[in-house]
N, C-alpha and C. Protein backbone atom coordinates (compact mmCIF):
# COMPACT_ATOMS: atom_id res chain seq x y z
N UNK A 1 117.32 28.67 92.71
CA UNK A 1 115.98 28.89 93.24
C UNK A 1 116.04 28.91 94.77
N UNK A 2 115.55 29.70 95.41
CA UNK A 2 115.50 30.35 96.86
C UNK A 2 114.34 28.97 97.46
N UNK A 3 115.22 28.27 98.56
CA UNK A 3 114.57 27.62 99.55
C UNK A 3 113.50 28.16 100.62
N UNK A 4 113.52 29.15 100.38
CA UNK A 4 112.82 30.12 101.92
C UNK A 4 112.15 30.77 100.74
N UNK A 5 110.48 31.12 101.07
CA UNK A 5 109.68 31.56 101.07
C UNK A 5 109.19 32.75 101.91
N UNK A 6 109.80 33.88 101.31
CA UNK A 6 109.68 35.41 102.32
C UNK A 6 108.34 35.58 102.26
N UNK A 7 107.54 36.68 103.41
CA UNK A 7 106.45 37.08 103.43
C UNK A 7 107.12 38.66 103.20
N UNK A 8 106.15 39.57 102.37
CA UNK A 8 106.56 41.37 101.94
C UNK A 8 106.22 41.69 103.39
N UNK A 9 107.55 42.69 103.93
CA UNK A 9 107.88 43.23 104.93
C UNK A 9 106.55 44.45 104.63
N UNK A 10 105.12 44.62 105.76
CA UNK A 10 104.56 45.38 106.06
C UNK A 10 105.38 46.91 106.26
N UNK A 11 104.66 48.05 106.78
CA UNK A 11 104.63 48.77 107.40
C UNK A 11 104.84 48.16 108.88
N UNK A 12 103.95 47.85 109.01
CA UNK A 12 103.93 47.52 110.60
C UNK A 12 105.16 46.68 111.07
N UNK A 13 105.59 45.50 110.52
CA UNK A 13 106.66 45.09 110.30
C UNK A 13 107.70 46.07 110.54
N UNK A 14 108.16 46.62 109.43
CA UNK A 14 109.25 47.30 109.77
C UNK A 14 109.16 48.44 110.68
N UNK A 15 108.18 49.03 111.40
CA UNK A 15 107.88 49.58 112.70
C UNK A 15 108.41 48.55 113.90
N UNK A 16 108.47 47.36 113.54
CA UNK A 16 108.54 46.15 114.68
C UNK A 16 109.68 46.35 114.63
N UNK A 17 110.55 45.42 113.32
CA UNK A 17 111.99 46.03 113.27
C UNK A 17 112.96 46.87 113.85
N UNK A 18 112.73 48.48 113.51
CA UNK A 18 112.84 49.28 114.25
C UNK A 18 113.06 48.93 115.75
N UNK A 19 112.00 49.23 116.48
CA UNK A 19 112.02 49.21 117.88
C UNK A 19 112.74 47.94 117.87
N UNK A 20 112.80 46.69 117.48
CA UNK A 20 114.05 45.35 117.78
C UNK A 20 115.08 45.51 117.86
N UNK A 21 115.98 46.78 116.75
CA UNK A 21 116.64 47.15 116.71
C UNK A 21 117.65 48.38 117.09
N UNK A 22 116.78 49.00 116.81
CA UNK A 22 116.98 50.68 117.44
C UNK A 22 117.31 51.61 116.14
N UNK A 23 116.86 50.78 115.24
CA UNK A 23 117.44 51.89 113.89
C UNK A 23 116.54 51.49 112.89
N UNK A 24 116.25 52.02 111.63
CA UNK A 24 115.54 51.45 110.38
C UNK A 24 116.35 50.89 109.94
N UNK A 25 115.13 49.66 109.18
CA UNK A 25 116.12 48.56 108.63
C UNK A 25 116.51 49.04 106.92
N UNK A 26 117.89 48.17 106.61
CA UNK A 26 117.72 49.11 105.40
C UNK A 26 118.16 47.52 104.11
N UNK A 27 117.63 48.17 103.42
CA UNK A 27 117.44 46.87 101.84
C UNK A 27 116.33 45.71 102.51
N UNK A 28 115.29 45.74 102.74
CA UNK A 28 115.05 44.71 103.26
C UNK A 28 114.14 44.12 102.14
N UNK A 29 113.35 43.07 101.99
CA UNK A 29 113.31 42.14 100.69
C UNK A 29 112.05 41.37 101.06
N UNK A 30 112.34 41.12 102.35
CA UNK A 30 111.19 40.23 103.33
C UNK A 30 111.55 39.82 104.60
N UNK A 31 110.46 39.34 105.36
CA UNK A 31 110.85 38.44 106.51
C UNK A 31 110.73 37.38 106.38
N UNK A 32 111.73 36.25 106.78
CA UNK A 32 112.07 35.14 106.32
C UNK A 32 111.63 34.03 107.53
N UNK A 33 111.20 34.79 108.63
CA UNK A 33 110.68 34.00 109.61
C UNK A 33 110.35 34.73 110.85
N UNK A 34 109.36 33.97 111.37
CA UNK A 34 107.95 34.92 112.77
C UNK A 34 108.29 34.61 113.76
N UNK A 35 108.17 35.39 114.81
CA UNK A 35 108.10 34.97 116.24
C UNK A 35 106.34 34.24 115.93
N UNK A 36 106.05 33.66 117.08
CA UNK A 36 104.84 32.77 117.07
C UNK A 36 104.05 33.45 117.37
N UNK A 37 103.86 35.04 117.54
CA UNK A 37 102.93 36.19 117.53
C UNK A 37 102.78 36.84 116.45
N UNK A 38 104.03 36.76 115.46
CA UNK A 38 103.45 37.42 114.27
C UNK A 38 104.86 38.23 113.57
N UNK A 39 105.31 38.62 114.93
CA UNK A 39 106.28 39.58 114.79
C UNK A 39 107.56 39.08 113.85
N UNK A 40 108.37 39.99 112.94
CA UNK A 40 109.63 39.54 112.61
C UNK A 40 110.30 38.46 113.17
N UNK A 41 110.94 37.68 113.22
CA UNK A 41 112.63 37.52 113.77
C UNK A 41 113.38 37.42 113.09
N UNK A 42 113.75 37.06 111.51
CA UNK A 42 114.41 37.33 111.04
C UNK A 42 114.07 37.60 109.57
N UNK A 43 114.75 38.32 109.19
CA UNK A 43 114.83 39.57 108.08
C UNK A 43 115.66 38.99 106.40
N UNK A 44 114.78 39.17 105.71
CA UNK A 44 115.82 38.86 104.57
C UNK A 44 116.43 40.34 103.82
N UNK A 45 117.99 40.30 103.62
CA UNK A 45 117.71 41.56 103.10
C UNK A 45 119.01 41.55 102.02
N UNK A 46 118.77 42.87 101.45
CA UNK A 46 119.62 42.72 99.52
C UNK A 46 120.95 42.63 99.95
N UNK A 47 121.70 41.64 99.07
CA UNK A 47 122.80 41.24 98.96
C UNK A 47 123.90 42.85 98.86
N UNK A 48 123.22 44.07 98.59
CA UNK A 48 123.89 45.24 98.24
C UNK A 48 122.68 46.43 98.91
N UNK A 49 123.14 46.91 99.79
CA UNK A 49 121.95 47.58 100.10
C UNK A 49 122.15 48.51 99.25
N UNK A 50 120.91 49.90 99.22
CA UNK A 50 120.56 50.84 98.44
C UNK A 50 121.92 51.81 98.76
N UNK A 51 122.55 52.44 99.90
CA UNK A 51 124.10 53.02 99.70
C UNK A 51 124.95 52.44 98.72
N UNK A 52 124.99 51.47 98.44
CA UNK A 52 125.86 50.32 97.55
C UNK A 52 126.85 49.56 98.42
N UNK A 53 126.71 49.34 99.53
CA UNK A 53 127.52 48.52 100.39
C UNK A 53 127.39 47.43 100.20
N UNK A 54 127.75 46.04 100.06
CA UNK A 54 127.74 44.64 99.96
C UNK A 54 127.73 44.31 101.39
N UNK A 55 126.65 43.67 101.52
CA UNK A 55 125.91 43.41 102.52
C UNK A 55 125.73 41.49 102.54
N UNK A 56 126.84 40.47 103.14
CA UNK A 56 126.56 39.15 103.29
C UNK A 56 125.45 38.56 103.63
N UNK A 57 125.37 39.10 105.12
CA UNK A 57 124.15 38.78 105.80
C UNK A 57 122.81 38.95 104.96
N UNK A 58 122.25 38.15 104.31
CA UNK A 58 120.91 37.84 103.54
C UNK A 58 120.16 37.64 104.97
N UNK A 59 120.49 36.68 105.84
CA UNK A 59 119.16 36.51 107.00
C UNK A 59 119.84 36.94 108.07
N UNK A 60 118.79 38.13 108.61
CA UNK A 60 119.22 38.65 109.71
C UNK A 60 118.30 38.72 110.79
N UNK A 61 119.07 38.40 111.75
CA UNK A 61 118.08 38.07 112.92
C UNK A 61 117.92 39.30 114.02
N UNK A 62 116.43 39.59 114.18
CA UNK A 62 116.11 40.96 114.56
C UNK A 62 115.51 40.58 116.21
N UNK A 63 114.88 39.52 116.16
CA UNK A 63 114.00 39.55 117.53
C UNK A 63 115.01 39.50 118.59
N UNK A 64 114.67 40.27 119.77
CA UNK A 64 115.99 40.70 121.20
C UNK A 64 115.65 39.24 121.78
N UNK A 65 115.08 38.37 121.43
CA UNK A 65 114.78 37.36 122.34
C UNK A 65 116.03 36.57 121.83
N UNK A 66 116.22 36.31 120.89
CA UNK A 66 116.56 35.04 119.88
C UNK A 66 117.79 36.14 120.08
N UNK A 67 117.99 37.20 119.56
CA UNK A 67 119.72 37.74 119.57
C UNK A 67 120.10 37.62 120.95
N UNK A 68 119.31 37.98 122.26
CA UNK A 68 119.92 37.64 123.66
C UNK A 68 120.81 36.55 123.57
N UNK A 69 119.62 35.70 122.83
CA UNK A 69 119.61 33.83 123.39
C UNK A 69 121.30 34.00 122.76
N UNK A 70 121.61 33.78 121.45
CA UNK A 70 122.60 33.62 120.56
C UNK A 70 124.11 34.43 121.42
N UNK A 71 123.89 35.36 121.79
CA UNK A 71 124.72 36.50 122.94
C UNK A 71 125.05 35.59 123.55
N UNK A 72 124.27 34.98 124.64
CA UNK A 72 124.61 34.33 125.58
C UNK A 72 125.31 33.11 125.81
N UNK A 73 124.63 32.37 124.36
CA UNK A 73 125.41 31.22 124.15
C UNK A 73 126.70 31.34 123.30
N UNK A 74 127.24 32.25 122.88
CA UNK A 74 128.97 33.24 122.56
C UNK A 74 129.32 33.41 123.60
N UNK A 75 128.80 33.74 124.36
CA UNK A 75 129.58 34.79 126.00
C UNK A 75 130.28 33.35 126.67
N UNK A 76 129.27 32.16 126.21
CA UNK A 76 129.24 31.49 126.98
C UNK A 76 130.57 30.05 126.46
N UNK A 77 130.92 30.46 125.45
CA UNK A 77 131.92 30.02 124.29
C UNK A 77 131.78 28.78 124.43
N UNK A 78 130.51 28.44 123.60
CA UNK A 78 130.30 27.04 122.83
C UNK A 78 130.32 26.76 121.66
N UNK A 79 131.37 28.22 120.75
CA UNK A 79 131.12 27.95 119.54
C UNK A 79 132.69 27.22 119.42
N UNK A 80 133.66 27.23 120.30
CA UNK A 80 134.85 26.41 119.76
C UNK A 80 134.06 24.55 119.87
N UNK A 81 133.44 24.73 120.97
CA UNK A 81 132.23 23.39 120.89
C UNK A 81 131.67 22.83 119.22
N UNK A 82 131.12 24.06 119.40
CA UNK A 82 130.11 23.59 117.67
C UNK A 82 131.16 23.23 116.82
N UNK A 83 132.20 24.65 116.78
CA UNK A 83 132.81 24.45 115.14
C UNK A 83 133.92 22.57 115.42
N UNK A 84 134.06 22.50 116.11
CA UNK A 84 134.89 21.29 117.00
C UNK A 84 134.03 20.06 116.21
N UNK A 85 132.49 20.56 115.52
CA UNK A 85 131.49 19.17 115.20
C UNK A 85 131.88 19.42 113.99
N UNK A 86 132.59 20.38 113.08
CA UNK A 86 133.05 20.51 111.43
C UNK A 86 133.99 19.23 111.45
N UNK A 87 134.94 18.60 112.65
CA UNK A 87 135.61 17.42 112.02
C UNK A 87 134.82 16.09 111.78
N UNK A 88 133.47 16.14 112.08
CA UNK A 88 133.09 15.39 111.59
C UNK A 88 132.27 15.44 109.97
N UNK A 89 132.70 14.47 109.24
CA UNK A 89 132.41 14.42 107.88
C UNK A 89 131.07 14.49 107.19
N UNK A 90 130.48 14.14 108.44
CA UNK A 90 128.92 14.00 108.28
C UNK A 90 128.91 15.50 108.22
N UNK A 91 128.87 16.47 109.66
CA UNK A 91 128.43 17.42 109.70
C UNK A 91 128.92 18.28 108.80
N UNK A 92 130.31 18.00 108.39
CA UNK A 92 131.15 19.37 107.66
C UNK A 92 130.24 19.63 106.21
N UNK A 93 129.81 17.94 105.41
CA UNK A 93 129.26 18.05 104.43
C UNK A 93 127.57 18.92 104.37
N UNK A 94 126.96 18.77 105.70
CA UNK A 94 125.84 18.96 106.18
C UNK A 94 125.94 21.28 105.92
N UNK A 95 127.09 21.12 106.54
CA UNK A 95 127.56 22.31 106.88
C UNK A 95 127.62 23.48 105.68
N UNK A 96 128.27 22.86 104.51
CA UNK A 96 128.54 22.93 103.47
C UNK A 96 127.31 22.98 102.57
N UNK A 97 126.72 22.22 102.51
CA UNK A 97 125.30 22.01 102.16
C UNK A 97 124.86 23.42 102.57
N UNK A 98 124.54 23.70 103.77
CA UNK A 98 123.98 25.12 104.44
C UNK A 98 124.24 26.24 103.85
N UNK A 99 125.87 26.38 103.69
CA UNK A 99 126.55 27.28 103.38
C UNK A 99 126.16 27.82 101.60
N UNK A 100 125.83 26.29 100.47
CA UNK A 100 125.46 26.42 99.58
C UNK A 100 123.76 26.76 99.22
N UNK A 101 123.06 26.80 99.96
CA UNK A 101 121.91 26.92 100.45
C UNK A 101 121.77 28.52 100.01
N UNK A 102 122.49 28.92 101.83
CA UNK A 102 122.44 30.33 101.94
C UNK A 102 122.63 31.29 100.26
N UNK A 103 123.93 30.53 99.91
CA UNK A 103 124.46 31.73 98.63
C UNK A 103 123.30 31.64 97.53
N UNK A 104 122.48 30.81 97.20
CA UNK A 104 121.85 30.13 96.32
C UNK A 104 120.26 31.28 96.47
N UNK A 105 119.83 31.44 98.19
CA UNK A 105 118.95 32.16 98.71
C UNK A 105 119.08 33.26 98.60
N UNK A 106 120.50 33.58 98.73
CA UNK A 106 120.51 35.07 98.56
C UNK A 106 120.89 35.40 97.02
N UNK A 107 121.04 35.09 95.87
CA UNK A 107 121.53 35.20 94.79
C UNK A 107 120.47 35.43 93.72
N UNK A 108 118.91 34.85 94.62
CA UNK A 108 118.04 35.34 93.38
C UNK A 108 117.85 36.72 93.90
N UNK A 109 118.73 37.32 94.79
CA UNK A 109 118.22 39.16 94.60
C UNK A 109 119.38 39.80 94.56
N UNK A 110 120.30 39.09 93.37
CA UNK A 110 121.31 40.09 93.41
C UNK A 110 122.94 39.14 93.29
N UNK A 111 123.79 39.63 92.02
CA UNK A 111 124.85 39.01 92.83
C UNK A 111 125.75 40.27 92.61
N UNK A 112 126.56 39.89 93.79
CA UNK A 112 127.53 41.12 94.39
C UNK A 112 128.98 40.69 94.09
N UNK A 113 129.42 40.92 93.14
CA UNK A 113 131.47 40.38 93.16
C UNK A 113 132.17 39.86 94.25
N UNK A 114 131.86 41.76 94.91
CA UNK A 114 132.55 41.65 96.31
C UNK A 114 132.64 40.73 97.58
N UNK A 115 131.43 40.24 97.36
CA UNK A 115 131.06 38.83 98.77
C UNK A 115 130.76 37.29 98.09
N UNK A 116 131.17 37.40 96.59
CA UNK A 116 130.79 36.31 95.70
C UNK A 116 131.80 35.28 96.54
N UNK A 117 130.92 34.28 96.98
CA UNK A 117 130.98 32.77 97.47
C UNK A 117 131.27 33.03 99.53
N UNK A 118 130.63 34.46 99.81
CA UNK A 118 130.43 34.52 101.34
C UNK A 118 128.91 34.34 101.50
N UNK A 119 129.02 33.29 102.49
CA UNK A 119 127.40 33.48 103.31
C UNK A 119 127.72 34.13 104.65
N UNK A 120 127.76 33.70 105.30
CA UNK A 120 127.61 34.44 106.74
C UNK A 120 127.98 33.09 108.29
N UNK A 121 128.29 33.75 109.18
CA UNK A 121 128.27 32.89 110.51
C UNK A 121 129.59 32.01 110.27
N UNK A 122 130.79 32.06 109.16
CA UNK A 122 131.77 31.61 109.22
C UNK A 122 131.70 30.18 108.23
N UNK A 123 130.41 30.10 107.84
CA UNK A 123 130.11 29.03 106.53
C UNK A 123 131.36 29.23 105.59
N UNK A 124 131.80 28.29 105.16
CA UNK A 124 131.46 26.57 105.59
C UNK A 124 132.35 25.92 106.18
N UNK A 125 133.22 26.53 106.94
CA UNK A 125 134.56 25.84 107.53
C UNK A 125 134.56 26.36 108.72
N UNK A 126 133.80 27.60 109.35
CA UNK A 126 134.35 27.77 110.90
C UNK A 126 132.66 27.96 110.79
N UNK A 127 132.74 28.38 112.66
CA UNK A 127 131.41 28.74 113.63
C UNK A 127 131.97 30.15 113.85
N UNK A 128 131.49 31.65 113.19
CA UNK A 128 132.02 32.47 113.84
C UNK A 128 130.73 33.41 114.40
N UNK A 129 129.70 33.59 113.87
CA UNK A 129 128.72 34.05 114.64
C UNK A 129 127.04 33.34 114.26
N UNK A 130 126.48 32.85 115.99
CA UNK A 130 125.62 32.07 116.08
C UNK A 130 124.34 32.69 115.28
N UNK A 131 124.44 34.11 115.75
CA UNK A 131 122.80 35.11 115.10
C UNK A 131 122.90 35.00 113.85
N UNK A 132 123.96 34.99 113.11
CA UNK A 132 123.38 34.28 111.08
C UNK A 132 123.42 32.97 111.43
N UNK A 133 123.93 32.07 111.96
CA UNK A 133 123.69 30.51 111.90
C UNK A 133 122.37 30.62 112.59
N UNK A 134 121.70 31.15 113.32
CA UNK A 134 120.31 31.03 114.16
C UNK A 134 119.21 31.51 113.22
N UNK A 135 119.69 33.10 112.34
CA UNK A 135 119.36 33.35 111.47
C UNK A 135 118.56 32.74 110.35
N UNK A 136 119.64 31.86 109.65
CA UNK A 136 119.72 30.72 108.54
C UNK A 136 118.91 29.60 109.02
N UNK A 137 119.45 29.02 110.67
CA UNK A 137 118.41 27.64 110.20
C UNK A 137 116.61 27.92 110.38
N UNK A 138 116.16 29.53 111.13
CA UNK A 138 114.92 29.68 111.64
C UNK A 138 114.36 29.63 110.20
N UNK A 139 114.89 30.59 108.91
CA UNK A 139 114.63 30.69 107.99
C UNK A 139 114.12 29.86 107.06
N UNK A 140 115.12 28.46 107.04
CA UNK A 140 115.56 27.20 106.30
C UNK A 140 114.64 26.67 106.68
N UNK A 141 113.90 26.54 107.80
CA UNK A 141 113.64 25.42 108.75
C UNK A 141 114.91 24.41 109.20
N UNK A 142 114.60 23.50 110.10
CA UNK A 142 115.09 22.65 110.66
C UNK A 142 115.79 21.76 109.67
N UNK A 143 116.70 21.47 109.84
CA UNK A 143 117.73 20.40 109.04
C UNK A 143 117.99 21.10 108.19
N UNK A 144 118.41 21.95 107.79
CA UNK A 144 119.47 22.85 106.63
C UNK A 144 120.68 23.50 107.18
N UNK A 145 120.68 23.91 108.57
CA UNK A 145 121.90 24.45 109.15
C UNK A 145 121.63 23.63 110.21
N UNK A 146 122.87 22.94 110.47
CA UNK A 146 123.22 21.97 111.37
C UNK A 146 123.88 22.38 112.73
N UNK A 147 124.96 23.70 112.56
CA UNK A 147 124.72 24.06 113.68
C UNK A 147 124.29 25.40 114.35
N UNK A 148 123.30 25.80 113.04
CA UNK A 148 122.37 27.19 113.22
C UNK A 148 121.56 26.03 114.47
N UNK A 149 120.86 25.14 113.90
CA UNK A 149 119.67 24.06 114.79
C UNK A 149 120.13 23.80 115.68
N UNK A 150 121.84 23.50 116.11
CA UNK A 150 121.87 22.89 117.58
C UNK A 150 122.16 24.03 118.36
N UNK A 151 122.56 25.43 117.44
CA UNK A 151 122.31 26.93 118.39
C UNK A 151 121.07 27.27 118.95
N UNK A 152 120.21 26.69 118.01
CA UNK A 152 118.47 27.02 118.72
C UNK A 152 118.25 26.27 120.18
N UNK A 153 118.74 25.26 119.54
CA UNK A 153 118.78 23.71 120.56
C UNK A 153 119.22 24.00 121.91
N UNK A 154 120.45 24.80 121.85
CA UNK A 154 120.96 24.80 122.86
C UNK A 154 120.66 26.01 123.99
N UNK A 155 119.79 26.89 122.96
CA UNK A 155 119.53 28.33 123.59
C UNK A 155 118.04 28.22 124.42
N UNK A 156 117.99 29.31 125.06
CA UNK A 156 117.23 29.67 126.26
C UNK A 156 115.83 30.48 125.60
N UNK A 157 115.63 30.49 124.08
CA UNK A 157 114.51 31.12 123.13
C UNK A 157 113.84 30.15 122.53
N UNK A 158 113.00 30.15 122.22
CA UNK A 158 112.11 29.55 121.40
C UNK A 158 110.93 30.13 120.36
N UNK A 159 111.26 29.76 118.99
CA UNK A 159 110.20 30.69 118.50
C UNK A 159 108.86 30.15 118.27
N UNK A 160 108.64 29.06 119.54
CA UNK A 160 107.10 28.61 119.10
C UNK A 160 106.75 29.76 120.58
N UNK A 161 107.67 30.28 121.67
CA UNK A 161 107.38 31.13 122.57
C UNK A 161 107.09 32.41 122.65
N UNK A 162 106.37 33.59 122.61
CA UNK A 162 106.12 34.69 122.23
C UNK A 162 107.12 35.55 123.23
N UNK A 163 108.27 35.92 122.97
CA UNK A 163 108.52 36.77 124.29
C UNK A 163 108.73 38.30 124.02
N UNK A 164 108.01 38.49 123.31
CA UNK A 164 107.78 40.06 122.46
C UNK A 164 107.69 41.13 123.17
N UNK A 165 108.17 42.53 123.03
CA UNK A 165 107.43 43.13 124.36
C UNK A 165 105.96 43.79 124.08
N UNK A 166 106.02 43.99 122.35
CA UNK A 166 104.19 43.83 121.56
C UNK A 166 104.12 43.59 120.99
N UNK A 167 103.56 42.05 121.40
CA UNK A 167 103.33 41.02 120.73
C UNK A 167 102.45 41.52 119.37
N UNK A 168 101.99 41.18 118.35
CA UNK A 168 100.76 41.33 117.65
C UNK A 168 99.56 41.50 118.18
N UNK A 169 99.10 42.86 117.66
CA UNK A 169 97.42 42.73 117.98
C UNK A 169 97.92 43.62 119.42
N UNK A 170 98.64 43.32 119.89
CA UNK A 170 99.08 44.30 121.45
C UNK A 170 98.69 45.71 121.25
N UNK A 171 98.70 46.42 122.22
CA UNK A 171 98.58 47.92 122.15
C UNK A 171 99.92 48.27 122.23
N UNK A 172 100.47 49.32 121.11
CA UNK A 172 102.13 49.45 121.22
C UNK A 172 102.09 50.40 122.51
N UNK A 173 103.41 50.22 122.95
CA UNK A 173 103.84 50.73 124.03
C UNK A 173 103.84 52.42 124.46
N UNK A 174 103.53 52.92 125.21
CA UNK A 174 103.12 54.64 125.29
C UNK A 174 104.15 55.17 124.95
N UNK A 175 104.29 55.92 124.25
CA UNK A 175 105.72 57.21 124.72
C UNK A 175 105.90 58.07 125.44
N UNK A 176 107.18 57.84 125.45
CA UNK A 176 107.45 58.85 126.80
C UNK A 176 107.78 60.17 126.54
N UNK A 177 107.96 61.25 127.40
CA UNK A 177 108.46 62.17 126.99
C UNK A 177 109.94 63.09 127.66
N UNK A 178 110.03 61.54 128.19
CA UNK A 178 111.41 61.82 128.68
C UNK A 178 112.30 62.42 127.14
C-alpha cells in the first residue's frame, strides 16, 4: 500500500511541468508534492513508461528551484558527507526503511522485472543522486528519507517558499517571437 497520496496531474499541471522542464512529461500517474503556490515539484510517474522503458525514478523532482538547490549541493560534494552517515546503524536502517518505502510506492502501479528491488538516489547503501532523495522525502513527508530531509535541510529551497516564475493564479508568461 502506497504511503504518498498523489493528487491527478491537471492539464494545467502538466503545462507547469513542461515549462520546469523543457519537454512533456511522460507516464505520469500524479503529483506527489506542491510548491506552496500550487505548482508541481515533484511528479509521480509509471514504473514503465508508455515506450516500454523501465523507468526507476517513481518521484521525480520537477521544480528549477528545488533541482537548482539539489545541483548545488552535488557541485558542492556533500554527498560523500551524507552517504559517510550510512555507517551509522541508526541511519543505514532508517535508510533502508526509505529505500523499502519507495519500492512499495511505486509497485502499486506496476511491477517491472527489469528494476525489480531499484528505487532511486543510490537506496539503500550509497547517496548517488540528491533530486530522487529530495524527490522521495518532499513526497514521504519528513522522516521517511533521512538523507532526502537533511538534503532539504541543507539546501538553499524551501517548499513552504514560492520561487516559481508563475506562480498559481499568475498570468503565464508572454511569448515571444523570437
Amino acid at each position: 500500500m502506497s504511503t504518498v497520496t498523489l493528487t491527478p496531474a491537471t492539464d494545467d499541471d502538466l503545462a507547469v511541468m513542461r515549462e520546469q522542464l523543457g519537454r512533456p512529461m511522460r507516464g505520469v500517474v500524479g503529483v506527489a508534492a506542491r510548491c506552496a503556490c500550487g505548482n508541481p515539484t515533484v511528479v509521480a510517474t509509471e514504473p514503465r513508461l508508455p515506450d516500454g522503458t523501465p523507468f526507476p525514478t517513481f518521484y521525480y523532482l520537477t521544480h528549477p528551484g528545488a533541482t537548482a538547490a539539489m545541483s548545488a549541493l552535488e557541485a558542492g560534494h556533500v554527498m560523500p558527507e551524507l552517504a559517510a552517515l550510512l555507517d551509522d546503524d541508526d541511519v543505514a536502517a532508517a535508510y533502508r526503511a526509505a529505500h523499502e518505502s519507495y519500492l512499495a510506492d511505486r509497485a502499486v502501479y506496476g511491477e517491472v522485472p527489469e528494476i525489480d528491488g531499484i528505487s532511486a538516489g543510490g537506496m539503500p547503501t550509497r547517496v548517488k543522486c540528491l533530486h530522487a532523495l529530495a524527490g522521495h522525502a518532499l513526497a514521504a513527508g519528513a522522516g521517511v528519507n533521512p538523507i532526502g530531509d537533511l538534503a532539504l535541510e541543507r539546501s538553499t529551497w524551501s517548499p513552504e517558499r514560492c520561487t516559481c516564475a508563475n506562480p498559481r493564479g499568475a498570468a503565464p508568461a508572454p511569448e515571444s517571437d523570437a
